[in-house]
N, C-alpha and C. Protein backbone atom coordinates (compact mmCIF):
# COMPACT_ATOMS: atom_id res chain seq x y z
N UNK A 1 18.49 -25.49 -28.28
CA UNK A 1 19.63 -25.09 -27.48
C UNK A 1 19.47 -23.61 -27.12
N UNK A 2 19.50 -23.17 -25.73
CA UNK A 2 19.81 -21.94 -25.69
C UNK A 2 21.00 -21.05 -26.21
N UNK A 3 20.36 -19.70 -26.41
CA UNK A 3 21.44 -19.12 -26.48
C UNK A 3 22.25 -18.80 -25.07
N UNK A 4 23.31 -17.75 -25.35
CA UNK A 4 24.31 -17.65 -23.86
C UNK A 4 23.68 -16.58 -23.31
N UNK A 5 22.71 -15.81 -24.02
CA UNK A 5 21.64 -14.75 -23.13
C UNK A 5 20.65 -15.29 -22.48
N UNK A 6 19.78 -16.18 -22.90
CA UNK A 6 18.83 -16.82 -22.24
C UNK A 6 19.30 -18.01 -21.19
N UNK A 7 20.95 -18.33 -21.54
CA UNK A 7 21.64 -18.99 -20.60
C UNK A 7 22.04 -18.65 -19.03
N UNK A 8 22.45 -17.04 -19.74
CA UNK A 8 22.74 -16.02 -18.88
C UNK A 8 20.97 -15.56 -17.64
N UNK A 9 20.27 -15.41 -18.25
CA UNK A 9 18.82 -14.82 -17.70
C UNK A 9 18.56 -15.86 -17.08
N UNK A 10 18.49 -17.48 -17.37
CA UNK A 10 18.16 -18.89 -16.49
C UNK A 10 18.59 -18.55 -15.50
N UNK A 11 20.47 -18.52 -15.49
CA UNK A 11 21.30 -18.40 -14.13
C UNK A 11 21.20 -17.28 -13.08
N UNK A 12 20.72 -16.61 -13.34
CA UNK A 12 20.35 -14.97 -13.26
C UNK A 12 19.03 -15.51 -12.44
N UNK A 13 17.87 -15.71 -13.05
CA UNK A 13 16.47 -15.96 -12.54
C UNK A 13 16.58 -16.98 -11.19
N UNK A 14 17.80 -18.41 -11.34
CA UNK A 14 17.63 -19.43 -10.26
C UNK A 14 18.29 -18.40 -9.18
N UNK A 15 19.28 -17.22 -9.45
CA UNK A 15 20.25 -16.94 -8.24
C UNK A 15 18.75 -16.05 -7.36
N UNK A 16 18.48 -15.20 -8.56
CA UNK A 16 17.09 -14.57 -7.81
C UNK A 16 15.98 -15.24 -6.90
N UNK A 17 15.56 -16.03 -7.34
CA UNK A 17 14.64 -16.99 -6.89
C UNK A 17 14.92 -17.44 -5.32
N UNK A 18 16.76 -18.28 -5.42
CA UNK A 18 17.15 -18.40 -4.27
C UNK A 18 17.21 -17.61 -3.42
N UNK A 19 17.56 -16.43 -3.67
CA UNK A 19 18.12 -14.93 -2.83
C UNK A 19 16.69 -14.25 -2.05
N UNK A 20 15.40 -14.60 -2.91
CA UNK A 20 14.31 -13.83 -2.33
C UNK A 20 13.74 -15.72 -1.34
N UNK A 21 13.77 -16.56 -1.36
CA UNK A 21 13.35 -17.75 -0.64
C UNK A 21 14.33 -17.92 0.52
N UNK A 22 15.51 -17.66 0.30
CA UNK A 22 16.46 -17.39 1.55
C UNK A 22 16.06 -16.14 2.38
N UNK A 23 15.61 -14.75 1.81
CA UNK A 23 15.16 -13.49 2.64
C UNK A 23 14.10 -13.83 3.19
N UNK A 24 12.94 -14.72 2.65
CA UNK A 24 11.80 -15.04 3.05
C UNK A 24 12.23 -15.73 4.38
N UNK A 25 12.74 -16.63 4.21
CA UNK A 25 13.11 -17.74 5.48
C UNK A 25 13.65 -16.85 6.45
N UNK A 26 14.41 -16.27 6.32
CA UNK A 26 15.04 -15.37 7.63
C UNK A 26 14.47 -14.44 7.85
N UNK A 27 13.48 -13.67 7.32
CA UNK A 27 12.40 -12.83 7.77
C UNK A 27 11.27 -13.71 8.78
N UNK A 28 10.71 -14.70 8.46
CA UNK A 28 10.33 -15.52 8.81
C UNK A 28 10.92 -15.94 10.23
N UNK A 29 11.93 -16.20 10.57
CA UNK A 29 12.72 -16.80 11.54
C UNK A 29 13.10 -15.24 12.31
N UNK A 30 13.21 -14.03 12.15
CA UNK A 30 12.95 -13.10 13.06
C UNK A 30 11.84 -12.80 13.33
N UNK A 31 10.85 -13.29 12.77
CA UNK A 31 9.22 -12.62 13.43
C UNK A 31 9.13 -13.92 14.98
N UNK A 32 9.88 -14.72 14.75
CA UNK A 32 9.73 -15.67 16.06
C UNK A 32 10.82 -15.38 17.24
N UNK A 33 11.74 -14.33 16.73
CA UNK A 33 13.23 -14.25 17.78
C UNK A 33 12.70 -13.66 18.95
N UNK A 34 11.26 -13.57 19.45
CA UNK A 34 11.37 -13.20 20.84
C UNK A 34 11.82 -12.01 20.83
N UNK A 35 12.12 -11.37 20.16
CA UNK A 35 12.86 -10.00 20.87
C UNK A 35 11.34 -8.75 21.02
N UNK A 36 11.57 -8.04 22.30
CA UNK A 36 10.70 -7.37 22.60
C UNK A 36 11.17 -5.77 22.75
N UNK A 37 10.37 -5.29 22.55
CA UNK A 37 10.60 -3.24 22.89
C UNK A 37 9.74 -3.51 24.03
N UNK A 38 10.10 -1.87 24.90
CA UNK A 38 9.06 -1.53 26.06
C UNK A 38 8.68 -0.71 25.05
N UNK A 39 7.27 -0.25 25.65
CA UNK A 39 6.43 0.94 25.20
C UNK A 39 7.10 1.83 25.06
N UNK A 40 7.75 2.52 25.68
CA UNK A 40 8.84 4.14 25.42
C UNK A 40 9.66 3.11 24.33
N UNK A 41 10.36 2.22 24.35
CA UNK A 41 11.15 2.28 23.06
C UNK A 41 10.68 1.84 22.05
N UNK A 42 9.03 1.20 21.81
CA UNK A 42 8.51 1.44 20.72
C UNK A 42 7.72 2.66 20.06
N UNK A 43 7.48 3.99 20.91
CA UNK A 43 7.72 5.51 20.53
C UNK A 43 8.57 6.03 20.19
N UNK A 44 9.73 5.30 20.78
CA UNK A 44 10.80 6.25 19.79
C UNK A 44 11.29 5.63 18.39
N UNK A 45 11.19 4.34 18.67
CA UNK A 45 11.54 3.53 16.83
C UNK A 45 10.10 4.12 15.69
N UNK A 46 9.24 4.41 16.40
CA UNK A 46 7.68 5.27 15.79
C UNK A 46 8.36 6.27 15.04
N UNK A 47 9.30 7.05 15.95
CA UNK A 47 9.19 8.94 15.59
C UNK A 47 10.52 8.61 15.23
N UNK A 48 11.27 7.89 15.20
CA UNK A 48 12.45 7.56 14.29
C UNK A 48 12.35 7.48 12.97
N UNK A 49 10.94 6.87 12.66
CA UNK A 49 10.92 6.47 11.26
C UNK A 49 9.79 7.56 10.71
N UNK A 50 9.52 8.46 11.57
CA UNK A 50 9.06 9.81 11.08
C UNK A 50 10.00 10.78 10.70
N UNK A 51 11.26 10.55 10.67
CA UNK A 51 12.32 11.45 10.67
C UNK A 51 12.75 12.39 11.26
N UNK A 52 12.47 12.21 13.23
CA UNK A 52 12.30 13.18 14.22
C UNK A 52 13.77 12.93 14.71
N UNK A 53 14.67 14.31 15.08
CA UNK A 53 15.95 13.53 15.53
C UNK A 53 16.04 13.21 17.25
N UNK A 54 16.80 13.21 17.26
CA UNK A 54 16.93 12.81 18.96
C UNK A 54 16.22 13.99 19.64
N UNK A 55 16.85 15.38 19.14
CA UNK A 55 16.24 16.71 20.51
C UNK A 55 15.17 16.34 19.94
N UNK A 56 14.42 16.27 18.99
CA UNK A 56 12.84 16.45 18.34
C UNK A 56 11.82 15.61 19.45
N UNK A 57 12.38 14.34 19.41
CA UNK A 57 11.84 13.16 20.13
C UNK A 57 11.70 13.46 21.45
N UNK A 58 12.94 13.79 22.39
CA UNK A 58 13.30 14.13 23.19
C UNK A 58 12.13 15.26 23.88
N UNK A 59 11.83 16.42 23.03
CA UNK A 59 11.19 17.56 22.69
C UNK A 59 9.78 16.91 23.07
N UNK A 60 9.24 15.98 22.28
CA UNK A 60 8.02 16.06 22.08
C UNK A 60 6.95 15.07 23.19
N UNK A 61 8.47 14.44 23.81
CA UNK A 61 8.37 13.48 25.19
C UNK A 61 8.38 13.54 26.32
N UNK A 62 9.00 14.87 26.45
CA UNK A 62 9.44 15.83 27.23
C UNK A 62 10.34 15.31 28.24
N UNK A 63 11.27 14.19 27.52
CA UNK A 63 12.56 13.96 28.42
C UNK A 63 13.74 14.67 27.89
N UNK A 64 14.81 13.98 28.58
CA UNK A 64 15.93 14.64 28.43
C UNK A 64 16.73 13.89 26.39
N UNK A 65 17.45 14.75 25.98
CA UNK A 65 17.78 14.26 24.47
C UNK A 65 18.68 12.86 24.72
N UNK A 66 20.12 12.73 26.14
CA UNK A 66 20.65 11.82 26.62
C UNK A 66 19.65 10.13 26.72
N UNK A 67 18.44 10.95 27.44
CA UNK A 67 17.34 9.52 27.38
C UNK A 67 17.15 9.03 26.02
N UNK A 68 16.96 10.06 25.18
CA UNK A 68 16.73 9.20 23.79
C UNK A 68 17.64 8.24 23.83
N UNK A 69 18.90 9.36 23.80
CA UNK A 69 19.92 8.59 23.08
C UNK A 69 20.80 6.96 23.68
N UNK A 70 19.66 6.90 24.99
CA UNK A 70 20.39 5.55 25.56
C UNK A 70 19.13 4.52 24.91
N UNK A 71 17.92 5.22 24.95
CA UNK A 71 17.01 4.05 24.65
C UNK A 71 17.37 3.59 23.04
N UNK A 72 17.79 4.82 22.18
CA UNK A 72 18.08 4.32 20.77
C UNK A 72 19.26 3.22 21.01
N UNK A 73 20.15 2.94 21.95
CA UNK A 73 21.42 2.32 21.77
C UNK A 73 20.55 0.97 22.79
N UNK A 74 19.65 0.84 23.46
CA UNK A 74 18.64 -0.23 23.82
C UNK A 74 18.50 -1.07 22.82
N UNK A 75 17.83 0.02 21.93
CA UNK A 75 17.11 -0.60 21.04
C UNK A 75 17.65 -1.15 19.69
N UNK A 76 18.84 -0.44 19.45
CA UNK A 76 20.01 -0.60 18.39
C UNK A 76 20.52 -1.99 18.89
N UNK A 77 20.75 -2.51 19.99
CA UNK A 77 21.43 -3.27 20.72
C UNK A 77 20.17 -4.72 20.61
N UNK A 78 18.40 -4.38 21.09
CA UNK A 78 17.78 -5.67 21.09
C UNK A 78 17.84 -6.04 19.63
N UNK A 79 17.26 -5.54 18.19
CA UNK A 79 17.20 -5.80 17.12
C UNK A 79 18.53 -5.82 16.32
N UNK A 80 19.76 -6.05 16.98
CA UNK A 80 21.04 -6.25 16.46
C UNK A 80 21.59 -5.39 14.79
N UNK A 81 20.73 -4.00 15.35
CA UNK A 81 21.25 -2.61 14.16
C UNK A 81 22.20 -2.11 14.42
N UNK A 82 22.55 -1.23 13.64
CA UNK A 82 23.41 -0.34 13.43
C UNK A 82 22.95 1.20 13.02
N UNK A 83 21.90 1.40 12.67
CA UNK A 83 21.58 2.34 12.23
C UNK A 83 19.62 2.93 12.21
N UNK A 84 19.46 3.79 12.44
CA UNK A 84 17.91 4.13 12.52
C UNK A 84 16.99 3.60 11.86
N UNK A 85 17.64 3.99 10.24
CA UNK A 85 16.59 2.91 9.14
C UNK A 85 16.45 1.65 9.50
N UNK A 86 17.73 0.64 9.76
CA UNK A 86 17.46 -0.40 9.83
C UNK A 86 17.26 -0.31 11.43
N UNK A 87 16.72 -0.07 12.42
CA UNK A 87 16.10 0.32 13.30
C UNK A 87 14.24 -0.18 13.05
N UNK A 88 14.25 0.80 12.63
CA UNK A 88 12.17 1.02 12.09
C UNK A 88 12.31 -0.38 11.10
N UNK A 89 13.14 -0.44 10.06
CA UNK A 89 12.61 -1.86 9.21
C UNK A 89 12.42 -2.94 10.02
N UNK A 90 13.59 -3.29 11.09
CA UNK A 90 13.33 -4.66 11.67
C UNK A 90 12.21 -4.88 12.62
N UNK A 91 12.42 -3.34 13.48
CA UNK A 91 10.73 -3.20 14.19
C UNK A 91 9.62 -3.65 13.45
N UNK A 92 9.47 -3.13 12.27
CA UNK A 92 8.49 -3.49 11.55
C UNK A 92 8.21 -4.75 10.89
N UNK A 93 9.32 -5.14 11.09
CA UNK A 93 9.39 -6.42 10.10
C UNK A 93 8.99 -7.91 11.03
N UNK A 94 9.30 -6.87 12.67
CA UNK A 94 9.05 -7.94 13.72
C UNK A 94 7.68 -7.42 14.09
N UNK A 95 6.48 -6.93 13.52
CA UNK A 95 5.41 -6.42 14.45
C UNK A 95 5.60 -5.85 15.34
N UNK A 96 6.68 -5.11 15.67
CA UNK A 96 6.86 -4.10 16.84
C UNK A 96 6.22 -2.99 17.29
N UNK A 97 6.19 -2.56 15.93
CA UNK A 97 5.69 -0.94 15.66
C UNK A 97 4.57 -1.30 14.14
């Protein structure tokens, strides 16, 4: 008979198990979503995840900082983010970048 720790660690191990085979599957199922970057907005999800801010990018592209900031809301908008990090992860996670 188990004890209620090794009872505890079973239930623990199946929730894990499920939780990383469910991430697998839906990682899986975005590398096929079709979703595409243009070339300029896969330079800037690049120097995003270099930790360059908008003027930096902007700076080193030699457009205007406004251009960044529409292609980041492009691109925030195709990979359904919210935020820069998760920006570069899903790029990456889709072969983008």
């Amino acid at each position: 008979m188990a004890t209620s720790a090794e009872q505890t660690f079973l239930a623990f191990s199946r929730e894990s198990e499920s939780a990383l085979a469910s991430n697998a599957y839906e990682l899986e199922g975005m590398k096929h979503s079709g979703v595409s970057l243009s070339t300029r907005e896969r330079t800037i999800v690049l120097l995003m995840g270099r930790g360059l801010s908008n003027k930096r990018i902007a700076r080193q592209l030699s457009i205007a900082p406004e251009t960044v900031k529409s292609h980041a809301k492009n691109i925030f908008w195709k990979l359904t983010v919210q935020t820069r990090a998760q920006a570069v992860y899903r790029a990456s996670t889709l072969g983008l970048i």
